[in-house]
Protein backbone atom coordinates (compact mmCIF):
# COMPACT_ATOMS: atom_id res chain seq x y z
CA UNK A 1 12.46 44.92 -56.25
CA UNK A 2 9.96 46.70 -54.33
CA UNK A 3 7.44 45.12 -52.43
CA UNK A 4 4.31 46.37 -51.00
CA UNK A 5 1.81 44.82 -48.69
CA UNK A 6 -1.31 46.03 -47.61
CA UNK A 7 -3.79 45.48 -45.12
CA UNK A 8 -6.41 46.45 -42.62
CA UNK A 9 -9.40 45.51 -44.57
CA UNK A 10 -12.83 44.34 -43.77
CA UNK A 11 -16.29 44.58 -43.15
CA UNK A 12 -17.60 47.64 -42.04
CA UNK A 13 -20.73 49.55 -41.48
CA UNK A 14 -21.57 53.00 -43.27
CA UNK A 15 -20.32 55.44 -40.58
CA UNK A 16 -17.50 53.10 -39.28
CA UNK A 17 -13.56 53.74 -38.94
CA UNK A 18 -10.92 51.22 -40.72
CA UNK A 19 -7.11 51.69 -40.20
CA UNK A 20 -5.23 50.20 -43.41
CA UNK A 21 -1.80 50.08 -43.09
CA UNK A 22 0.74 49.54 -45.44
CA UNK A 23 4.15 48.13 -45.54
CA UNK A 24 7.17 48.73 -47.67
CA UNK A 25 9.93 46.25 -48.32
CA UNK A 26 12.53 45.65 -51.32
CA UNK A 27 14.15 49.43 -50.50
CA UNK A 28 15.85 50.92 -47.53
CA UNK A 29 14.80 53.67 -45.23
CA UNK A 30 16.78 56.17 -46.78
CA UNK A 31 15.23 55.42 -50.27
CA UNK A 32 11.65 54.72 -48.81
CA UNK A 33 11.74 58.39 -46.88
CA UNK A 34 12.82 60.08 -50.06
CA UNK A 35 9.51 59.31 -51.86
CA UNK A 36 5.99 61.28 -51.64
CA UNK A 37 3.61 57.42 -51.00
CA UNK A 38 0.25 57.50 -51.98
CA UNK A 39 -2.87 55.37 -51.08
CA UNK A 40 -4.93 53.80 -54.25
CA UNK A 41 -8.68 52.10 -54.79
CA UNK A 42 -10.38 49.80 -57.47
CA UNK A 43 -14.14 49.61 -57.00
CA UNK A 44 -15.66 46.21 -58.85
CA UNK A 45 -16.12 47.32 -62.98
CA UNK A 46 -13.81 50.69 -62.13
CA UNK A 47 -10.67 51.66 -62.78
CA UNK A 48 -7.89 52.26 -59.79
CA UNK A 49 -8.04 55.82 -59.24
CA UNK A 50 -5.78 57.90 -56.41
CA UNK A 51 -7.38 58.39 -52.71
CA UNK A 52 -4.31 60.39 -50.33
CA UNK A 53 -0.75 61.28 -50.74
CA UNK A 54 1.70 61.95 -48.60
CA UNK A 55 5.31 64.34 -49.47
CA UNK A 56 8.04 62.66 -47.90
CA UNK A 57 8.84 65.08 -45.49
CA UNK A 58 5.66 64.33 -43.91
CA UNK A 59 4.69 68.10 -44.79
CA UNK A 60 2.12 68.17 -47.24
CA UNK A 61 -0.71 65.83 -47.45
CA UNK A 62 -3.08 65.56 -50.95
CA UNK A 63 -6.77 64.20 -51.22
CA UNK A 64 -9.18 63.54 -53.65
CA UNK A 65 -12.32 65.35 -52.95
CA UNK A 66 -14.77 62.74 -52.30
CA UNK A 67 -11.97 61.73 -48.85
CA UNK A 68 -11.23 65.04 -48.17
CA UNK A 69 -12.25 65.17 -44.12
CA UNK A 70 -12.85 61.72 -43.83
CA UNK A 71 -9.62 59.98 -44.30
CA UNK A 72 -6.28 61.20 -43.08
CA UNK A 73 -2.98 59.42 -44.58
CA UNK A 74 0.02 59.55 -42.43
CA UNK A 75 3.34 57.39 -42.36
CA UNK A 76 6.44 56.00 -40.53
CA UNK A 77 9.56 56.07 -42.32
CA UNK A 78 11.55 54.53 -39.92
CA UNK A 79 9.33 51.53 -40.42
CA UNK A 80 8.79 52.34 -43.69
CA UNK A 81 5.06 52.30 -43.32
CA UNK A 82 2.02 54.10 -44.72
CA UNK A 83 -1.11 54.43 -43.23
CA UNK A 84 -4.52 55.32 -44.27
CA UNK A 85 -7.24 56.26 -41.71
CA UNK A 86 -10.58 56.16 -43.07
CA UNK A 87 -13.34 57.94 -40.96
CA UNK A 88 -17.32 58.24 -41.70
CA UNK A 89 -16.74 55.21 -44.48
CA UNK A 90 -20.03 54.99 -47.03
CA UNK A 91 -20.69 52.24 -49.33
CA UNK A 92 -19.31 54.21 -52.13
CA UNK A 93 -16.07 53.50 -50.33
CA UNK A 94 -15.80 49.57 -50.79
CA UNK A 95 -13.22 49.03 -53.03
CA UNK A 96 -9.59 47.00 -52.99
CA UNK A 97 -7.26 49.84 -51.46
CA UNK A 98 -3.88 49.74 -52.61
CA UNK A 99 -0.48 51.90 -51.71
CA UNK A 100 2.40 52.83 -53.87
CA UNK A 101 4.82 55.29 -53.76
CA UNK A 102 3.74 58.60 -56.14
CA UNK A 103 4.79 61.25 -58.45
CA UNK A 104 2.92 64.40 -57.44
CA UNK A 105 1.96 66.93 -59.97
CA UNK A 106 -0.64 67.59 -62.03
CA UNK A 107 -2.24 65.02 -61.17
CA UNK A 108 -0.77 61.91 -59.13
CA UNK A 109 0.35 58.72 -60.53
CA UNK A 110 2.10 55.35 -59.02
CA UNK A 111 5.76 55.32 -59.51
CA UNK A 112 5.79 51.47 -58.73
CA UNK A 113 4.12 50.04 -61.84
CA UNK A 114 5.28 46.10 -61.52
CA UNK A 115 4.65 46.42 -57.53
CA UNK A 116 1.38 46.25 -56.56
CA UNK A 117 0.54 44.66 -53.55
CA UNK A 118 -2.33 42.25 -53.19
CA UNK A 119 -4.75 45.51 -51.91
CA UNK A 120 -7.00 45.01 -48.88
CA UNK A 121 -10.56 44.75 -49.32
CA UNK A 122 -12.87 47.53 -47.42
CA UNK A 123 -16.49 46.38 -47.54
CA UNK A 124 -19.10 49.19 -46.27
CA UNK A 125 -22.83 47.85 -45.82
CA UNK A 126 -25.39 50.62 -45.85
């Protein structure tokens, strides 16, 4: 079973750079390089809505608006890794953050339903 772990969280001031990282486990590289991975949030009362995703090629790159500029999601298959690099953070930003590999379309959705990891917290004071 897949197994995801995040973290990188903390405390951070409005304007302030956090690196989450995110790490893979349960699937080999071949099968972890074969899927687009995608970075999550939950704010407190909200649902979990998609941040970044990332093809696995390491070609394309997807954001949600309200990142776009500001974060940059990258990864490292051989260490089956995902990373999240969040620049200029706000307070609108604190939230859990969460990975998970993704189906890109439409829209983009978790593929790993029964494998969330424990999320990292991201705290931004104002």
């Amino acid at each position: 079973q897949v197994q995801l772990a995040e973290s990188g969280g903390g405390f951070v001031q409005a304007g302030g750079s956090r690196r989450l990282s995110c790490a893979a486990s349960g699937l080999g590289i071949s099968s972890f390089s074969s899927y687009d991975w995608g970075w999550f949030r939950q704010a407190p009362g909200k649902e979990r809505e998609y941040v970044a995703a990332i093809s696995g090629s390491n070609r394309f790159t997807y954001y949600t608006d309200f990142v776009k500029g500001r974060f940059t999601i990258s990864r490292d298959n051989a260490r089956k890794m995902v990373y999240l690099q969040m620049n200029g953070l706000k307070f609108e930003d604190t939230a859990v953050y969460y990975c998970n590999a993704v189906r890109v379309g439409a829209t983009i959705t978790p593929l790993f339903y029964d494998s969330w990891g424990q999320g990292t917290q991201v705290t931004v004071s104002s």
